[in-house]
Protein backbone atom coordinates (compact mmCIF):
# COMPACT_ATOMS: atom_id res chain seq x y z
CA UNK A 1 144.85 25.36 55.85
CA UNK A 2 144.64 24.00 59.09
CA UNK A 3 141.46 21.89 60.01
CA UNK A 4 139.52 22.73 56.40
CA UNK A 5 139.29 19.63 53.82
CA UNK A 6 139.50 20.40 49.76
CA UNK A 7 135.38 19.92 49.70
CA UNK A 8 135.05 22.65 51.86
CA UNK A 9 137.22 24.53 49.50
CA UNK A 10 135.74 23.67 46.48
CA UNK A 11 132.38 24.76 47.50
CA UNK A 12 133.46 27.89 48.86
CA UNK A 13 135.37 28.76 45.20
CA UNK A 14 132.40 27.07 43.48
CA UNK A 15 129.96 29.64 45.09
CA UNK A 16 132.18 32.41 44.79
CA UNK A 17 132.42 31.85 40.94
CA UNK A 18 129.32 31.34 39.89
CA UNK A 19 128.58 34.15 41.30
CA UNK A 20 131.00 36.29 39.85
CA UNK A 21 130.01 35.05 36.18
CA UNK A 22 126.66 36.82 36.50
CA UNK A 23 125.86 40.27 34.80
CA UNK A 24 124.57 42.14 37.87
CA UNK A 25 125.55 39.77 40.72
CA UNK A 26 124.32 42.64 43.23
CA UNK A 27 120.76 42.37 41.68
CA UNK A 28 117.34 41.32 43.55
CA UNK A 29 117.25 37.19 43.93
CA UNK A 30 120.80 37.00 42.61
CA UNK A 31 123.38 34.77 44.34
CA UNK A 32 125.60 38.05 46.11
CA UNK A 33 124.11 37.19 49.19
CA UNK A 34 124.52 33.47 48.79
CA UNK A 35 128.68 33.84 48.19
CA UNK A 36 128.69 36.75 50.88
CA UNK A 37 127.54 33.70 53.47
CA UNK A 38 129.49 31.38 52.36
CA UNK A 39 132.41 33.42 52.17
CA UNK A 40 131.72 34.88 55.83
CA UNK A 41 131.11 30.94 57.30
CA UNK A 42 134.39 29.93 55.98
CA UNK A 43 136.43 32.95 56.99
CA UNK A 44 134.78 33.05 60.71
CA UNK A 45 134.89 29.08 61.00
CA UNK A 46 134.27 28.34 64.45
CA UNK A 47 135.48 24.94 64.34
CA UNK A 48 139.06 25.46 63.93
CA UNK A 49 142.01 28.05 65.13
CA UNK A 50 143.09 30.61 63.02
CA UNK A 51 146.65 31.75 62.30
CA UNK A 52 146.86 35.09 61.07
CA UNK A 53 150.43 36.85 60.75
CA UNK A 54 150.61 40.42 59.54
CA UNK A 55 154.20 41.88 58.41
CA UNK A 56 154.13 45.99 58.31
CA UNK A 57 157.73 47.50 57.45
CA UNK A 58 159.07 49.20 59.97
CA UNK A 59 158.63 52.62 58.36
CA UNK A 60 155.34 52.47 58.52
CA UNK A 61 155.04 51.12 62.05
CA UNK A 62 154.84 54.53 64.04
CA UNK A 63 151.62 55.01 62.00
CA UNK A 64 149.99 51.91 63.32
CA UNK A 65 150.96 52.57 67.01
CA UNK A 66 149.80 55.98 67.08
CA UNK A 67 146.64 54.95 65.37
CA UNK A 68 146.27 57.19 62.96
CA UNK A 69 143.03 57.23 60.41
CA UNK A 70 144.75 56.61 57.67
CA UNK A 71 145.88 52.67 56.83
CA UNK A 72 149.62 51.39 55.68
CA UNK A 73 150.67 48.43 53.66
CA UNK A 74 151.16 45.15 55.04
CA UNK A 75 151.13 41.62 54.01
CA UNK A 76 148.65 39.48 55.36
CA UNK A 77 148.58 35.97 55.81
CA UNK A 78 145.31 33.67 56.88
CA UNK A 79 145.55 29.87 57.36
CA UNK A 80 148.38 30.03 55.05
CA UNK A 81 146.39 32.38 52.20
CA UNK A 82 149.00 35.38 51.37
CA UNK A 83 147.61 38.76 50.46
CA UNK A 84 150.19 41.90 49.86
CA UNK A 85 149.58 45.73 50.42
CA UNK A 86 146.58 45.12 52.25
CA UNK A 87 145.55 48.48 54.37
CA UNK A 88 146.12 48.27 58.12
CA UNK A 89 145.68 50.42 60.95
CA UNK A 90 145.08 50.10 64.56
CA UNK A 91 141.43 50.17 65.91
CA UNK A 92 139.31 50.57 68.52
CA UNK A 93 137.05 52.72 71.11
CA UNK A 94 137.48 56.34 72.54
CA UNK A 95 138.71 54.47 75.67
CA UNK A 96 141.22 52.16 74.10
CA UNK A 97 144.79 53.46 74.43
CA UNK A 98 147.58 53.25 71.45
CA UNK A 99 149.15 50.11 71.59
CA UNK A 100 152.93 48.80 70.57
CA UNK A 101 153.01 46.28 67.38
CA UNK A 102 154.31 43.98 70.23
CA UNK A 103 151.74 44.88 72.64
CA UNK A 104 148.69 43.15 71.27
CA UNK A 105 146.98 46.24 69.41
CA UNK A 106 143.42 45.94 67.95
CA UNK A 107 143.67 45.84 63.95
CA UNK A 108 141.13 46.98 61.08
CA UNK A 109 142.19 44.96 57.60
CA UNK A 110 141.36 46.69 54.23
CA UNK A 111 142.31 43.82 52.09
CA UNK A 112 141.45 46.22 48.79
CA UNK A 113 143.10 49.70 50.47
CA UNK A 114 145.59 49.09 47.67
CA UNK A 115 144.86 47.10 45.22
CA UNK A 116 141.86 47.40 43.67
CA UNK A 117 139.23 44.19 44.16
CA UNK A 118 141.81 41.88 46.06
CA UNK A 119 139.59 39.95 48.81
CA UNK A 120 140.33 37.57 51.24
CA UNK A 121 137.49 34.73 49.67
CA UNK A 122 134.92 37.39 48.45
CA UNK A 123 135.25 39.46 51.81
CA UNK A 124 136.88 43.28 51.63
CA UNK A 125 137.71 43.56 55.74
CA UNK A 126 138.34 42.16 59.01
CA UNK A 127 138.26 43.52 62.62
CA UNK A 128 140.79 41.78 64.81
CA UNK A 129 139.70 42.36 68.67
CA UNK A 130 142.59 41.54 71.27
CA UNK A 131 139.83 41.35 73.83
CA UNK A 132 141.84 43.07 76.22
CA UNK A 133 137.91 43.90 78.21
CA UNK A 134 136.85 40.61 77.50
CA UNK A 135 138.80 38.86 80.24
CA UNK A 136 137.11 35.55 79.09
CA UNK A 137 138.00 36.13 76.21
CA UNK A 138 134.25 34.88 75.15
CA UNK A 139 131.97 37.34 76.35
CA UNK A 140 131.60 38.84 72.67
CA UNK A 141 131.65 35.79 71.22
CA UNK A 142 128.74 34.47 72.62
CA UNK A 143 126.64 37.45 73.26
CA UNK A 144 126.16 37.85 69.33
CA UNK A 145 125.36 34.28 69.37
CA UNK A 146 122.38 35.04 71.41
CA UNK A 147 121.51 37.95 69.64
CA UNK A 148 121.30 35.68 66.04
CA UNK A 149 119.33 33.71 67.97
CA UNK A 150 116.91 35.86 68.67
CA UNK A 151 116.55 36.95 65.32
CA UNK A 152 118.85 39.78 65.70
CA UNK A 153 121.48 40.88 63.02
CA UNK A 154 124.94 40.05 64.75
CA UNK A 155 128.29 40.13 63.42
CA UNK A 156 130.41 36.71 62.92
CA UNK A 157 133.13 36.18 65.30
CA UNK A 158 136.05 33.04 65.33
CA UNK A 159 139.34 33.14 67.27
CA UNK A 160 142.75 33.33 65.94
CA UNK A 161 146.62 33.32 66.98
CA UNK A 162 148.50 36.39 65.29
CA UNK A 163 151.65 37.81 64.93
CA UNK A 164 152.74 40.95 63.83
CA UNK A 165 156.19 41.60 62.54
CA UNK A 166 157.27 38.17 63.84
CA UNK A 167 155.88 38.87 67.70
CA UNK A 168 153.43 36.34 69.05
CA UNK A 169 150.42 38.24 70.42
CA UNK A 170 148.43 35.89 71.70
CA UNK A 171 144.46 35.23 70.86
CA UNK A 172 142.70 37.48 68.96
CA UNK A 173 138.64 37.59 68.13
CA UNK A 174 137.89 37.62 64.17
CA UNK A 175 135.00 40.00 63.67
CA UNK A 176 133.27 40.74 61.27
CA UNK A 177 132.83 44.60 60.44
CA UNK A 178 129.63 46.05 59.88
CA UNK A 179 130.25 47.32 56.32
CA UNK A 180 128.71 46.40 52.67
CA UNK A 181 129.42 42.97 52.86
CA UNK A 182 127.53 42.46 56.25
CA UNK A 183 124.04 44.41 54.92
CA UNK A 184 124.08 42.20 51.60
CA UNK A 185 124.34 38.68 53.93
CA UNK A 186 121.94 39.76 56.36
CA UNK A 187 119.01 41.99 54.52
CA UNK A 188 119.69 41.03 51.13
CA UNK A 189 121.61 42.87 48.11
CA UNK A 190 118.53 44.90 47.60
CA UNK A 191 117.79 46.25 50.35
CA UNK A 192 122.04 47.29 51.34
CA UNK A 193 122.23 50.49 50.58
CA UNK A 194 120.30 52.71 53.89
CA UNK A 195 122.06 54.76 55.85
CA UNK A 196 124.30 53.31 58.36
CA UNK A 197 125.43 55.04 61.97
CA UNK A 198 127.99 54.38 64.07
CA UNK A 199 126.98 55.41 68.31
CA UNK A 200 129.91 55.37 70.29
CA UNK A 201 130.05 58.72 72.21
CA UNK A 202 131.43 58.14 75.35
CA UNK A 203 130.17 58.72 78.94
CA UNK A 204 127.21 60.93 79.21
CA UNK A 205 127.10 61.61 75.70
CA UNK A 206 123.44 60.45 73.51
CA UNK A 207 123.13 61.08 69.90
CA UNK A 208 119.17 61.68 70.53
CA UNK A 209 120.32 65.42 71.66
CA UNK A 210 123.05 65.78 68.77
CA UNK A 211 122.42 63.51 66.16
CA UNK A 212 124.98 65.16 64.61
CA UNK A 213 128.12 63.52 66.26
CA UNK A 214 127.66 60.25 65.55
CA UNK A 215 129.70 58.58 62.34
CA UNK A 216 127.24 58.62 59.13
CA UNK A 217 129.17 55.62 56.80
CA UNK A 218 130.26 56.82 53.54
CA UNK A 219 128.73 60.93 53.87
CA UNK A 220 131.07 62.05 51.93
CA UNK A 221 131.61 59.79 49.46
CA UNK A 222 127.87 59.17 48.52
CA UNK A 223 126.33 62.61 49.22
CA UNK A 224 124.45 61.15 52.07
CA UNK A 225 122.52 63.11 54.37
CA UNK A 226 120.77 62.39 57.78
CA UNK A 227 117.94 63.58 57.88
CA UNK A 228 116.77 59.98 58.58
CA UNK A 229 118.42 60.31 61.94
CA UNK A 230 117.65 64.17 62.75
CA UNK A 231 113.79 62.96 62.52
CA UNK A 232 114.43 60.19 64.71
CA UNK A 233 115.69 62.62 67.45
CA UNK A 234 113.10 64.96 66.22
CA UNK A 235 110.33 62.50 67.07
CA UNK A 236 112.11 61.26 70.34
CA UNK A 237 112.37 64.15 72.30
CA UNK A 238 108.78 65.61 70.64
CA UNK A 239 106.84 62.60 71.65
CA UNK A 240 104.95 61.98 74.77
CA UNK A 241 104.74 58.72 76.37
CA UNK A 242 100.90 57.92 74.56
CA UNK A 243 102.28 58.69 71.18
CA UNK A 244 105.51 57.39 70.95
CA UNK A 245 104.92 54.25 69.28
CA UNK A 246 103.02 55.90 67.56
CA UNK A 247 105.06 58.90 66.51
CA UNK A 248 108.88 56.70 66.76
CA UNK A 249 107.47 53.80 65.46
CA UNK A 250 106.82 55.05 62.25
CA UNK A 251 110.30 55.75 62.07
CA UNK A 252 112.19 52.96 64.33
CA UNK A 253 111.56 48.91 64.06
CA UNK A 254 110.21 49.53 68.16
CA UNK A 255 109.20 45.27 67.83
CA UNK A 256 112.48 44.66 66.69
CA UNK A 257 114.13 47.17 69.23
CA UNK A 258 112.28 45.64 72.17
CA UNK A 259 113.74 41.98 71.19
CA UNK A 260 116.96 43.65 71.24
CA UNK A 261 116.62 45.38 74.30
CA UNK A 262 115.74 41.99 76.05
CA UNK A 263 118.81 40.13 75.01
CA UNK A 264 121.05 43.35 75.90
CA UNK A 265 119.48 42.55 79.41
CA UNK A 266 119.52 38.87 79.14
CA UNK A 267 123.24 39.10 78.44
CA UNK A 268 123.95 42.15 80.94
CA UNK A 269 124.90 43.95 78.05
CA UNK A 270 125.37 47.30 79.95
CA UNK A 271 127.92 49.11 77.59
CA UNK A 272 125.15 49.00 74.58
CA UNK A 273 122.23 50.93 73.44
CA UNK A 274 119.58 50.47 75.76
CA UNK A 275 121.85 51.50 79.19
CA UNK A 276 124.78 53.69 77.65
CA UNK A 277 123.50 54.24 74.30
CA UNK A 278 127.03 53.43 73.09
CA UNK A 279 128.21 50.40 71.06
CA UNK A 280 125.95 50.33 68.24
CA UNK A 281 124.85 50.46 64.72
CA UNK A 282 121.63 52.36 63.18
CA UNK A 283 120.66 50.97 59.92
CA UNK A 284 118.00 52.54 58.12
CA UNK A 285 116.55 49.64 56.08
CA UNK A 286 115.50 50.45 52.88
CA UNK A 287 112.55 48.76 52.41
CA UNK A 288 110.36 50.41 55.09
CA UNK A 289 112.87 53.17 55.75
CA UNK A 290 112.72 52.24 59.50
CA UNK A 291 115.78 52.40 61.74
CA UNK A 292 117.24 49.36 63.51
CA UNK A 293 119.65 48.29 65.62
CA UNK A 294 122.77 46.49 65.62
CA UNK A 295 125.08 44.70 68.07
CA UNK A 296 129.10 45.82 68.21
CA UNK A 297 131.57 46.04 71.14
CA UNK A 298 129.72 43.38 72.97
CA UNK A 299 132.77 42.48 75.18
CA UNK A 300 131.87 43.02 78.49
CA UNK A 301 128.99 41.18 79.24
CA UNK A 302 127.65 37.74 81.00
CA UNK A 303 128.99 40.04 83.84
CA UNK A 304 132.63 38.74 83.41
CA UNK A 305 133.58 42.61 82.40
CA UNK A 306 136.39 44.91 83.60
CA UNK A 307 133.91 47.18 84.96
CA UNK A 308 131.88 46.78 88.53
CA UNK A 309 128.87 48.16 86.50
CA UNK A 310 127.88 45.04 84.76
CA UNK A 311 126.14 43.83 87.91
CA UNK A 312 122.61 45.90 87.06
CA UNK A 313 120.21 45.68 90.00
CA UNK A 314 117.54 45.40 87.07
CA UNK A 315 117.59 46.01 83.36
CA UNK A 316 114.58 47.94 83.06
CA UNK A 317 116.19 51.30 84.88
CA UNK A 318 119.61 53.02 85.27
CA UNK A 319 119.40 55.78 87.04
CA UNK A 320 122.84 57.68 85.29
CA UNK A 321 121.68 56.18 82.16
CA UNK A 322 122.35 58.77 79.03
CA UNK A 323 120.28 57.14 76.93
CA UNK A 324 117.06 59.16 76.21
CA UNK A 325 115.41 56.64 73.31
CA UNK A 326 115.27 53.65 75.79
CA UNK A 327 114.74 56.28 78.91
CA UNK A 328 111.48 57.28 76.91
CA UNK A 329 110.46 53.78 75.67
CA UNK A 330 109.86 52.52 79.38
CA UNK A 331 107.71 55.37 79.97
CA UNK A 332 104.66 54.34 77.40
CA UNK A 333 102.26 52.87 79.02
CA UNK A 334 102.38 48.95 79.68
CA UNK A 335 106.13 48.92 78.56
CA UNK A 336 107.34 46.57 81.41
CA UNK A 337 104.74 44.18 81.08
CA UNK A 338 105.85 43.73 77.01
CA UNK A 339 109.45 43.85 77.73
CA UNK A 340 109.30 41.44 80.78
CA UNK A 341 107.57 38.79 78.26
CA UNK A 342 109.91 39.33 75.95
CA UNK A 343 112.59 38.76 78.43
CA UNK A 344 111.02 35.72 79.42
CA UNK A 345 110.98 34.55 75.88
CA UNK A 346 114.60 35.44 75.12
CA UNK A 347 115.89 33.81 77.96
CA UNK A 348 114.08 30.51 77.28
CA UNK A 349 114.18 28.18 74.64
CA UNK A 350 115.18 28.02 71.61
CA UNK A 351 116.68 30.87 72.25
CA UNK A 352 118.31 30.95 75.46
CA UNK A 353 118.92 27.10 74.41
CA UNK A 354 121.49 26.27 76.88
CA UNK A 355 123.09 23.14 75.78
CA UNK A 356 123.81 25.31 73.12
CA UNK A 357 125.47 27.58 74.29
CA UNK A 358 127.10 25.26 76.50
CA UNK A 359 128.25 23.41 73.10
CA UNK A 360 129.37 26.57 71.71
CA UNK A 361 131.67 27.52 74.80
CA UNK A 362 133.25 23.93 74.43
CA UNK A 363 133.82 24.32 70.39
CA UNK A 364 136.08 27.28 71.81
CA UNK A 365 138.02 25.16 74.52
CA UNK A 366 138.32 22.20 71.85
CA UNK A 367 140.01 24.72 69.38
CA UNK A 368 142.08 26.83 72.09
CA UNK A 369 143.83 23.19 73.03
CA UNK A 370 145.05 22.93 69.87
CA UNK A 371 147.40 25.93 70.08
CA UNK A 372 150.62 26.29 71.57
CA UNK A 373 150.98 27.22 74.98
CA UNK A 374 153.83 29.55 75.06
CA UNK A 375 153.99 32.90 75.72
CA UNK A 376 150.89 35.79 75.28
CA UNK A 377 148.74 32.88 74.25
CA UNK A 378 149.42 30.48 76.90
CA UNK A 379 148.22 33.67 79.13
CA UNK A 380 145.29 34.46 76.93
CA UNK A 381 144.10 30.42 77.39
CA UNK A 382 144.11 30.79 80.86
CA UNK A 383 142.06 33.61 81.31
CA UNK A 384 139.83 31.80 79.12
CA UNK A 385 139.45 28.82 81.06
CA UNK A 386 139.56 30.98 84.45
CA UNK A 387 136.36 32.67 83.67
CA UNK A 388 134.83 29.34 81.38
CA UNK A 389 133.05 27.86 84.61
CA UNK A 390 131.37 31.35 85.55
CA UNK A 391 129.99 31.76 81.94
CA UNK A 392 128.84 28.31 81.75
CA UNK A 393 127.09 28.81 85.14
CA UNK A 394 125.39 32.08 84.21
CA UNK A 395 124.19 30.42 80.77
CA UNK A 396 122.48 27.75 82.49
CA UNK A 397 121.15 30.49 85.08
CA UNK A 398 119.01 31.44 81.99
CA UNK A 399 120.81 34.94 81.93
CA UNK A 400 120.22 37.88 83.99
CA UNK A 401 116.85 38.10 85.10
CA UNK A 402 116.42 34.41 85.21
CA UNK A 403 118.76 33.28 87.85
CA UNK A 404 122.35 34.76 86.59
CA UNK A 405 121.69 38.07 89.19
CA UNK A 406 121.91 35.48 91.87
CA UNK A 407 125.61 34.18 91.27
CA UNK A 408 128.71 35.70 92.20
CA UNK A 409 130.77 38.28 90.67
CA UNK A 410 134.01 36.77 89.24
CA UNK A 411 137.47 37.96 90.33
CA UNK A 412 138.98 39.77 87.73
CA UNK A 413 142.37 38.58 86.09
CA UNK A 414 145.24 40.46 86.71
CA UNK A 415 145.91 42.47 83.41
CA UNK A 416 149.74 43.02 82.32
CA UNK A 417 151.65 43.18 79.59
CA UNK A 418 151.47 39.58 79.15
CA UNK A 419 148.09 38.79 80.18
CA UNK A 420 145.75 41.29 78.57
């Protein structure tokens, strides 16, 4: 394995055993979440490239590039860690066109689609992003860094060179999916089992006025039902703007949410909850039954997006803005006031710490210069270090709001077949 030493190894297996020898290892103060982190902060090292290559045979290929639901068999290999019939399929958004094997497509990995318990160290899945919005290739990247800053539940991200069926593809983002695996590390064992929504609805679209069209996790499977949700909307639409945190917050973390909202507009997050109310997980957490929100799709922000749009004149109102929970937030009474000190604390230290977030931008360009600069990812490299001087100039802006709405829009990369 490139860059990793035995120790860290050892103490990965070591934690991962133990573990496993318990009775219940999913019980209250047991060790699952312990081995879920440690698992998760070797996979998503950030200190080191990843090689990833993925072999699918060919008749199983037109599946993948039409993106169908279902997964296929593949072998996977990871920093030279071979699994076989792992479940692939292509992934991503309502917006994201079918892609070629050889055209950089986005992947979802179901190491145990086949074969029943295989893991790649402890972990059952892996999103692989080809960042074709995030020009810098970064954007994501850092954005959930802020957002674990702040306290925030974010998914783990690392980078990674892969092929597929022998075809370079360039640099891909590791994430991690928000599944099982993610609840246990971040709220505990105990408290992993709540309902869990995924928003992405497209243009116009809000899930306060149908709360039926957005993704419940496991429905079927478990016999879920979401009601949770429903009363949510319910309580949304119902309340007026004297008893909503009142009548919501009873049902919604609105502390946590307005610490979330900040960073969204500390980062220029515009494609997320708060402005589109797209991009985003609801977890119902079971110990107060409360919904909360987290991060996903975080690729076009620290304005270096695809889209014009990313330049808000302020991140307290969108006039086109579909989405009624935040729309009715700002209207209780002394909103802005709260949410503008909350801004101001976000984008300060230690959470808007900007050496480091500086560091962590140079921890990428130290492991992108150890890969090879030839083809897709000799492209991919140079859009990262292209848009690397705005980034690093809006993070020591202090983020939108603080200075950032003052610099200049970056020229977008031209986007080909070999670029993005």
């Amino acid at each position: 394995m490139a860059g990793r030493t035995s120790l860290q190894l050892f103490a990965l297996l070591t934690v991962v055993l133990l573990a496993a020898c318990r009775e219940d290892p999913l019980r209250p103060g047991s060790e699952a979440q312990a081995r879920i982190q440690a698992a998760v902060d070797f996979v998503y090292d950030t200190r080191v490239l990843h090689h990833i290559d993925i072999v699918i045979d060919p008749q199983y290929v037109p599946a993948v590039e039409q993106r169908t639901e279902y997964r296929v068999p593949a072998t996977f290999t990871f920093d030279g860690v071979t699994l076989t019939n792992v479940g692939v399929r292509q992934s991503g958004g309502i917006a994201h066109p079918y892609r070629r094997i050889d055209d950089k497509p986005s992947l979802s990995i179901k190491f145990d689609e086949f074969v029943r318990g295989q893991e790649l160290y402890g972990l059952e899945k892996m999103i692989l992003k080809n960042e074709r919005q995030d020009l810098s290739l970064i954007n994501e990247h850092m954005t959930y860094e802020v957002f674990r800053r702040a306290g925030i539940a974010a998914p783990m991200t690392a980078h990674a060179v892969v092929t597929i069926n022998g075809h370079l593809n360039g640099i891909y983002l590791m994430r991690e999916p928000i599944n099982k695996d993610f609840l246990r590390r971040n709220f505990g064992a105990e408290y992993a089992d709540g309902n869990l929504y995924e928003v992405e609805l497209g243009p116009g679209r809000n899930f306060i006025e149908n709360p039926y069209e957005i993704d419940l996790k496991n429905q079927e499977e478990d016999g879920r039902r979401r009601d949770d949700i429903i009363a949510v909307a319910n309580a949304v639409l119902s309340s007026t703007p004297q008893t909503f945190m009142s009548t919501v917050g009873a049902l919604v973390d609105l502390d946590r949410y307005l610490t979330y909202y900040a960073v969204e507009a500390a980062t220029s997050y515009y494609d997320g909850f708060s402005i589109h109310s797209n991009n985003t997980y609801l977890y119902f957490h079971p110990k107060d039954g409360r919904m909360l929100m987290i991060p996903w799709g975080a690729d076009e922000t620290f304005w270096a997006g695809t889209n014009p749009i990313t330049r808000m004149q302020t991140p307290l109102l969108e006039p086109r803005s579909p989405a009624i929970f935040s729309q009715r937030f700002r209207q209780v009474p002394g909103f802005e006031e709260a949410f503008l000190a909350e801004l101001a604390r976000v984008g300060s230290p230690p959470i808007w710490d900007v050496d480091a977030l500086l560091a962590r931008v140079q921890q990428v360009a130290d492991v992108l210069a150890t890969a090879e600069r030839t083809g897709r990812t000799a492209n991919d490299i140079a859009r990262f270090e292209m848009y690397r001087p705005f980034i690093e100039d809006y993070i020591r802006a202090g983020g939108l709001t603080n200075g950032a709405e003052n610099l200049p829009t970056p020229l977008e990369a031209p986007c080909n077949a070999n670029t993005c």
